[in-house]
Structures are given as C-alpha cells and as structure tokens.
C-alpha atoms as a PDB file:
ATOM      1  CA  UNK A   1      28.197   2.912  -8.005  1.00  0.00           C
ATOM      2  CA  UNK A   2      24.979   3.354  -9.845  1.00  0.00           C
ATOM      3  CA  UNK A   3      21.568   2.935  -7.772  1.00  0.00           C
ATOM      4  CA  UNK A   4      19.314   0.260  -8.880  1.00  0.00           C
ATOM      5  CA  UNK A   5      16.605   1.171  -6.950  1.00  0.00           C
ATOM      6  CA  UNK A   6      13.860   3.087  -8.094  1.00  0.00           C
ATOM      7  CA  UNK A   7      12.136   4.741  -4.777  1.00  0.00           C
ATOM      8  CA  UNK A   8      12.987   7.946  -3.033  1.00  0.00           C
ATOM      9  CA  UNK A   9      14.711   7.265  -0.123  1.00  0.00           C
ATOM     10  CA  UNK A  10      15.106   8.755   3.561  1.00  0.00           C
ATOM     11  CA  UNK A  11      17.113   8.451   6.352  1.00  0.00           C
ATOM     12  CA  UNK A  12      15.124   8.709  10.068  1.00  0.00           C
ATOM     13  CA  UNK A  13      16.310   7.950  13.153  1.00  0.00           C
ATOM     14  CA  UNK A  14      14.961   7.072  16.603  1.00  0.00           C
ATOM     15  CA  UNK A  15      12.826   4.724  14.862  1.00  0.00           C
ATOM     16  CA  UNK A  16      11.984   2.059  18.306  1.00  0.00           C
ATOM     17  CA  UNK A  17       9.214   3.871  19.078  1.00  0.00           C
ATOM     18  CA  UNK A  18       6.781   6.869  19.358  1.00  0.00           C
ATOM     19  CA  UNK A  19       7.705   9.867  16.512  1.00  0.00           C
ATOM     20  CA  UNK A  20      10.345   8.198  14.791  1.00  0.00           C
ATOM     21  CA  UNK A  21       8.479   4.870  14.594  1.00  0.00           C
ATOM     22  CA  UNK A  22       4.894   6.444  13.513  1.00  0.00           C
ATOM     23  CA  UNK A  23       7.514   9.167  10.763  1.00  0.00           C
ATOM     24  CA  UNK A  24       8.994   5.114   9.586  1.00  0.00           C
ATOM     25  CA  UNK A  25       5.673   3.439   9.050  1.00  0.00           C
ATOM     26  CA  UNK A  26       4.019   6.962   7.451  1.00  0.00           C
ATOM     27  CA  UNK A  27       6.876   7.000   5.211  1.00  0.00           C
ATOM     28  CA  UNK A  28       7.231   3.654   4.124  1.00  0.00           C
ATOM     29  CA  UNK A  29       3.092   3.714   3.641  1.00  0.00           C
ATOM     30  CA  UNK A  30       3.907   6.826   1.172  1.00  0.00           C
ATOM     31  CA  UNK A  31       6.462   4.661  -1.123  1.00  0.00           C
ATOM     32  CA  UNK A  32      10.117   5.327  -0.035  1.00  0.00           C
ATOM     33  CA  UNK A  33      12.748   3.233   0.534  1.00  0.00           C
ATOM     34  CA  UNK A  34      13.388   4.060   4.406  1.00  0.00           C
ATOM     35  CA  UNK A  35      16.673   3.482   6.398  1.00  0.00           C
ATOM     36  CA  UNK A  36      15.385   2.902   9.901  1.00  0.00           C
ATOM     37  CA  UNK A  37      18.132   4.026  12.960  1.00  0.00           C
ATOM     38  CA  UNK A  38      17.447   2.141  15.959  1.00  0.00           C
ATOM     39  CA  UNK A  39      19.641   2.335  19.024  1.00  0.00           C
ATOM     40  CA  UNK A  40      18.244  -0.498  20.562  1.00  0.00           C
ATOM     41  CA  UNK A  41      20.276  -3.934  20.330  1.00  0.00           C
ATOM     42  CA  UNK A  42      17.268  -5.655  19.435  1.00  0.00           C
ATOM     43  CA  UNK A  43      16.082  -3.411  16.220  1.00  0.00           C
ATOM     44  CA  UNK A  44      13.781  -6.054  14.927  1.00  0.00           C
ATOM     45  CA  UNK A  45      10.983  -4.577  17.328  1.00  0.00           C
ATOM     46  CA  UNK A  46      11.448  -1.242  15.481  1.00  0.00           C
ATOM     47  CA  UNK A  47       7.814  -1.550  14.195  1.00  0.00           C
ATOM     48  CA  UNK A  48       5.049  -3.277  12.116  1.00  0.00           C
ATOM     49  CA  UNK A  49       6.576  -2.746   8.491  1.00  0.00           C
ATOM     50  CA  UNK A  50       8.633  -5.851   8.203  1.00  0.00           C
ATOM     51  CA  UNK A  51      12.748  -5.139   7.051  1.00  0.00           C
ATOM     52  CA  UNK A  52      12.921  -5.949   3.028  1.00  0.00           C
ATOM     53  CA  UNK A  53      12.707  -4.234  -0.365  1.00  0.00           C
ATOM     54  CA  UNK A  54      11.270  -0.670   1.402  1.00  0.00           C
ATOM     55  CA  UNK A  55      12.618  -1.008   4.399  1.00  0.00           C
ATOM     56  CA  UNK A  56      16.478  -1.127   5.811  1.00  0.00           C
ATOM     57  CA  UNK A  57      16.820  -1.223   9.647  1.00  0.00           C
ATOM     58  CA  UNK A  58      20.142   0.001  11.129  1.00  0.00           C
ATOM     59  CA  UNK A  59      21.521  -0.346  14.405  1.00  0.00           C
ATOM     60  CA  UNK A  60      22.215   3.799  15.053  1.00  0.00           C
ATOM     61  CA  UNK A  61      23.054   4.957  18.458  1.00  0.00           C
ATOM     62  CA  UNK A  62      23.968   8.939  17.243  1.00  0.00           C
ATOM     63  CA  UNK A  63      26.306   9.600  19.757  1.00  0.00           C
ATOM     64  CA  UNK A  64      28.522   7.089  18.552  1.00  0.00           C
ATOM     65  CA  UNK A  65      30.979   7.446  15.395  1.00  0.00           C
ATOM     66  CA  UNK A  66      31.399   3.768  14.843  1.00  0.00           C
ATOM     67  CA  UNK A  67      27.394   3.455  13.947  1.00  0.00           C
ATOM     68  CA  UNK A  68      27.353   6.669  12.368  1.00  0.00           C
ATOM     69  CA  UNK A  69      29.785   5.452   9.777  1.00  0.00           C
ATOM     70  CA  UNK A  70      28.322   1.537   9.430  1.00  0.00           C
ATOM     71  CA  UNK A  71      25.341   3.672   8.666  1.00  0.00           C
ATOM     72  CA  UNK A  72      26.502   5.744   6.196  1.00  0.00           C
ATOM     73  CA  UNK A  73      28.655   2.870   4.389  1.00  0.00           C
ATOM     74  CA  UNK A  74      25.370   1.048   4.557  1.00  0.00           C
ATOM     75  CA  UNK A  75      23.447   4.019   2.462  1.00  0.00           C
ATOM     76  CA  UNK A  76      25.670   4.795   0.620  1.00  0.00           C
ATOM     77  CA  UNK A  77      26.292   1.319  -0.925  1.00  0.00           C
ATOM     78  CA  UNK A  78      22.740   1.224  -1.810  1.00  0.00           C
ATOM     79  CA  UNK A  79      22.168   5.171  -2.712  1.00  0.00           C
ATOM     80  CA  UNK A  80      25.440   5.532  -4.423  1.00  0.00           C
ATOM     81  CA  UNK A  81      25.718   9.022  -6.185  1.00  0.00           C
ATOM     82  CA  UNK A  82      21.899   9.668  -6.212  1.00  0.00           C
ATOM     83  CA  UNK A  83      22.100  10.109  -2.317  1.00  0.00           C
ATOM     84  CA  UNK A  84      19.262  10.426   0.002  1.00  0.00           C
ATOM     85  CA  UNK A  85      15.728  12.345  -0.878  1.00  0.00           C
ATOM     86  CA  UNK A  86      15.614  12.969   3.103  1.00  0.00           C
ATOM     87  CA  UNK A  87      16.735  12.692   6.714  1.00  0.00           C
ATOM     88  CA  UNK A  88      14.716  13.003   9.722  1.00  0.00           C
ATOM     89  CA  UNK A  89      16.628  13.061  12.840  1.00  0.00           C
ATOM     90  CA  UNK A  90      14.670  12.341  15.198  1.00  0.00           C
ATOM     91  CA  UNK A  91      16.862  10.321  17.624  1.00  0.00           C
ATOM     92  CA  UNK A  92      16.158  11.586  21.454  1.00  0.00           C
ATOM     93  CA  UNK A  93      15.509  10.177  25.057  1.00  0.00           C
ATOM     94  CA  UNK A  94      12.870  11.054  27.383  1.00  0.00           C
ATOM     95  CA  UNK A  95      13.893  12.049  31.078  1.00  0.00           C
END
C-alpha cells in the first residue's frame, strides 16, 4: 500500500486526558498526522482538536490484544510501508 499522506505521523496513547491529551494537541499544533489511543468508550471527549485530516482517534485500552490489533490494522492501512515517525506511550491510571 503506498501512503498518500504527506505529514509525519505518531502514535500516542492515553490521550482522554492530562499528558497524553496536552502530548495530542502539542503534536497535532506542530503538523503531524496523530493517532489518538483512548480507552474510554466515549473517545470523542479526547480533546479540543476535532477527529479529521490530522487527527485519527482510536479506541485503545493497552492491556487488551483485540484493540491493540484494530489499532495497528487501522495505522497501518493509512501508513502503509512508510510506518510511523513516532509513538508515545503514554497510557497509565492514577491510584
């Protein structure tokens, strides 16, 4: 598959709020094409950049395999062979 999209692009997860959210929003700000993980049902609240040409948001709970490989069919379909520029895994839970 070739990529027809020109911007860098990065994986982050944990992207519902605090680190992840404010890493999304810097990113997208600084021109790449981000793939937003969000474990939340509800991943439409995932921030203030709204989903569309720089922005993917993805349902991505890390502990589970089944999202883990959506995800990656998801990037990959839109990557193809160029892959990702990045990944920040920032995924976590406060306790």
């Amino acid at each position: 598959m070739q990529m027809t999209c020109a911007l860098k692009h990065i994986a982050i997860t944990g992207t519902s709020s605090g680190i992840g959210k404010a890493t999304m929003e810097a990113a997208v700000a600084a021109g790449f094409h981000v793939f937003a993980g969000d474990r939340a049902n509800d991943s439409a609240r995932g921030g203030t950049v709204p989903d569309g040409e720089t922005l993917t948001k993805i349902h991505l709970d890390i502990t589970k395999a089944d999202d883990i490989a959506v995800a990656v069919k998801l990037i990959d379909g839109h990557v193809g062979e160029a892959g990702l520029d990045g990944l920040a895994n920032i995924a976590g839970i406060g306790i």
